[in-house]
Every structure is written in C-alpha cells, then in structure tokens.
C-alpha atoms as a PDB file:
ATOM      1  CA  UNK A   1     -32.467 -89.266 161.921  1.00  0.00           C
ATOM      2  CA  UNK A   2     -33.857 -91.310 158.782  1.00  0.00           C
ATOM      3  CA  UNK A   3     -31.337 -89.761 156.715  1.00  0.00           C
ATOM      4  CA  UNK A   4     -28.192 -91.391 158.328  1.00  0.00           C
ATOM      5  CA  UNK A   5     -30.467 -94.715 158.931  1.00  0.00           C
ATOM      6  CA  UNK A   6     -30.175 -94.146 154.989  1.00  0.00           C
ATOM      7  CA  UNK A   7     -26.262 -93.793 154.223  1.00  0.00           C
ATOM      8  CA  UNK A   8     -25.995 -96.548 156.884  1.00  0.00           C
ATOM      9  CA  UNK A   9     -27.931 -98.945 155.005  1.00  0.00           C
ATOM     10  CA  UNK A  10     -25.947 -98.042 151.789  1.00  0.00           C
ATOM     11  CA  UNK A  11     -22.417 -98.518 153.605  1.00  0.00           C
ATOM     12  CA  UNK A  12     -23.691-101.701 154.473  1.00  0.00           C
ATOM     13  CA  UNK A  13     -24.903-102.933 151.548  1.00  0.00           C
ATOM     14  CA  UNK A  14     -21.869-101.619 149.680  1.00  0.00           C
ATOM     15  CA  UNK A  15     -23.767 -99.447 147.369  1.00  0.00           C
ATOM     16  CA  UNK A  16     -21.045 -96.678 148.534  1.00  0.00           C
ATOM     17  CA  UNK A  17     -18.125 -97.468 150.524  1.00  0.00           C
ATOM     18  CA  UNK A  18     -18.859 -94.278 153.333  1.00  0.00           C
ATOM     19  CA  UNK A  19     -19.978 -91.133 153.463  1.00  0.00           C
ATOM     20  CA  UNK A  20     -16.587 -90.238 151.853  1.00  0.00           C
ATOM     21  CA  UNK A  21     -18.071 -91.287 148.903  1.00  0.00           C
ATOM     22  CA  UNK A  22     -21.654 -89.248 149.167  1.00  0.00           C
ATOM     23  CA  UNK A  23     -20.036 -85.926 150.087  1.00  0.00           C
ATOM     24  CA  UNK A  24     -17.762 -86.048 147.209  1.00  0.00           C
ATOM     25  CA  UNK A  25     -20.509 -87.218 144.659  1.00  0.00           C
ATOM     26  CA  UNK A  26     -22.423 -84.251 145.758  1.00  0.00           C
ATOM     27  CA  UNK A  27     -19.991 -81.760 146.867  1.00  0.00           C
ATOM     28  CA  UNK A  28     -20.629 -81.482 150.288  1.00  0.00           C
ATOM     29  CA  UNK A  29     -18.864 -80.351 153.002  1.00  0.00           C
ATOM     30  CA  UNK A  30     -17.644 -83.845 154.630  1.00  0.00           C
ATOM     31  CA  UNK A  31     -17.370 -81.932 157.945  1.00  0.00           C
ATOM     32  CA  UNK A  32     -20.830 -80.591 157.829  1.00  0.00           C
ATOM     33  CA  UNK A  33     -22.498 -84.355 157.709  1.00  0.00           C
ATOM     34  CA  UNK A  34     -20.172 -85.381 160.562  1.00  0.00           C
ATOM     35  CA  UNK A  35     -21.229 -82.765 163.303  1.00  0.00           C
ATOM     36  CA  UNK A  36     -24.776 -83.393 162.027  1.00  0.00           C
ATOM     37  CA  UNK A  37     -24.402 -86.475 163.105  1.00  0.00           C
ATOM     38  CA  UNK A  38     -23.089 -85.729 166.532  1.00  0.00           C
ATOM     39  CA  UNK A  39     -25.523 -82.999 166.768  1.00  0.00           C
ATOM     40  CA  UNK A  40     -28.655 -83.719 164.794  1.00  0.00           C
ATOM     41  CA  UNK A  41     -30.055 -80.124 166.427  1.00  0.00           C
ATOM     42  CA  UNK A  42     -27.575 -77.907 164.196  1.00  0.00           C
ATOM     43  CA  UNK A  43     -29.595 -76.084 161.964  1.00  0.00           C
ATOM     44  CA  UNK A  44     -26.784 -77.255 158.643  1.00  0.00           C
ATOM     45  CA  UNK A  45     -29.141 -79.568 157.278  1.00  0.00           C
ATOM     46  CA  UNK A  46     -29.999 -79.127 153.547  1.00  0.00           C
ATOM     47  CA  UNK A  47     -32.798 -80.277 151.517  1.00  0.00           C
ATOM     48  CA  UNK A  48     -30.867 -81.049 148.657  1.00  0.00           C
ATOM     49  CA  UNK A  49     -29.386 -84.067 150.485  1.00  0.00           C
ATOM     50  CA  UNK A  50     -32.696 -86.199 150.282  1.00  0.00           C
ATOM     51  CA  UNK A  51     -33.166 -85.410 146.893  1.00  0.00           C
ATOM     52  CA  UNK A  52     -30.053 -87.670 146.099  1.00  0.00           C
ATOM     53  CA  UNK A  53     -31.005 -90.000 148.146  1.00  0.00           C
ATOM     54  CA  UNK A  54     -34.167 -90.183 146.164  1.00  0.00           C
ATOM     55  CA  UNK A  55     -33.529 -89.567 142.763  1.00  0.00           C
ATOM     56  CA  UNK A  56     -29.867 -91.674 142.914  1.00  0.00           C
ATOM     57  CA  UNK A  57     -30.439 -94.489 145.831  1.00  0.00           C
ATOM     58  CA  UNK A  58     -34.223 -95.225 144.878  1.00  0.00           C
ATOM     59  CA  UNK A  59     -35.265 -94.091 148.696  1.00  0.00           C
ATOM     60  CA  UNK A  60     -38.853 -93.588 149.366  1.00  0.00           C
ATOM     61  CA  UNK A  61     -39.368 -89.628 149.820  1.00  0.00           C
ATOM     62  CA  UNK A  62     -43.020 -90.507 151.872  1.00  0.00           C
ATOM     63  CA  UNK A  63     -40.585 -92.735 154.723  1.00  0.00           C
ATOM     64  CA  UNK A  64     -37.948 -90.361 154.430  1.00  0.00           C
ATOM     65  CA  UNK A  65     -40.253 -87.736 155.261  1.00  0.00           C
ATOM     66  CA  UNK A  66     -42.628 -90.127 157.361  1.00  0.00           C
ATOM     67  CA  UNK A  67     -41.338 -92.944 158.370  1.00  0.00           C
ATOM     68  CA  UNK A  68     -43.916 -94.595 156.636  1.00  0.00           C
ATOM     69  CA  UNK A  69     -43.576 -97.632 154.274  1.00  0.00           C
ATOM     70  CA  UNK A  70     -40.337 -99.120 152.965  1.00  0.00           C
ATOM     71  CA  UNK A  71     -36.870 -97.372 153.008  1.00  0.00           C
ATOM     72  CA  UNK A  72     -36.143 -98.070 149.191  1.00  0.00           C
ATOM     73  CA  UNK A  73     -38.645 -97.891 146.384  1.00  0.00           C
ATOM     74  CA  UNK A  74     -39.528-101.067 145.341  1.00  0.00           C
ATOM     75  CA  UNK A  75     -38.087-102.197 141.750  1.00  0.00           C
ATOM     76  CA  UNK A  76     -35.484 -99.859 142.014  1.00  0.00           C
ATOM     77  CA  UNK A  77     -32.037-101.048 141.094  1.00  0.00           C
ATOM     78  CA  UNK A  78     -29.221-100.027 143.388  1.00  0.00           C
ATOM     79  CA  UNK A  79     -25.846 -99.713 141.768  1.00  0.00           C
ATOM     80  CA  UNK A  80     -22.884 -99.168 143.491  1.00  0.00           C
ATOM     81  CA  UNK A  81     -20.972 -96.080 143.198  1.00  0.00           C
ATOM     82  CA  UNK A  82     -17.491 -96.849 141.153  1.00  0.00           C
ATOM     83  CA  UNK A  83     -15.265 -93.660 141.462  1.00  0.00           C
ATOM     84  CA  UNK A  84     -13.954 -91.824 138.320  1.00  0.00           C
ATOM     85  CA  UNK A  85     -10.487 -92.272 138.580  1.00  0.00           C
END
C-alpha cells in the first residue's frame, strides 16, 4: 500500500519520528492505522489521510493514486514535525 510506503519514507527521513506523530497531528485513531497495516483488506481506510499527505508532506496525489511519477512533489520543502509541547 503506497500510503505506508509514504509514512515509511517520512520515518526515515525524520520528517516525523512514527506514526505516533501522524495520528496525533491528525487525530486519528492510532489503532486504526496499525490493523490497516496488518490487514490492508479492512474496509477503515479514509480519504482524508492522503490529503495530509499531500497538502502537508508535498506527496504527489497522481503516484499516490497511480503509482506513477515521483513520491514527493518536486520543489517541495519537507519540514519536520516539532511537537507543541
């Protein structure tokens, strides 16, 4: 699934430090993204998640929805997340 490819490419470039760090910035259930990942066929999945991906991360909607082309826009500047504490 393209969208973990995604937060695994983040983790590893330290933009965030885990997916700790995108469920809280977006309020999602932590436990949700976990079985998704041990069961990509669960039907939790939500939309919403790519558009942060793209609008925060700079990640190309036409591969996320394709494959096709680059992961991350080009140009765009990737900023790691700092929590507010």
């Amino acid at each position: 699934m393209r969208f973990f490819k995604v937060i695994d490419t983040l983790k590893a470039n330290k933009i965030i430090r885990g997916e700790k760090t995108f469920t809280d910035r977006y309020s999602i259930n932590r436990r949700n993204l976990y079985q998704l990942r041990q069961n990509p066929e669960r039907n939790i999945f939500q939309m919403v998640w790519l558009s942060h991906l793209i609008n925060d991360f700079g990640v190309s909607p036409e591969w996320l929805l394709t494959g096709v082309g680059e992961m991350f826009v080009p140009g765009h500047i990737h900023i790691p997340y700092k929590n507010k504490k």
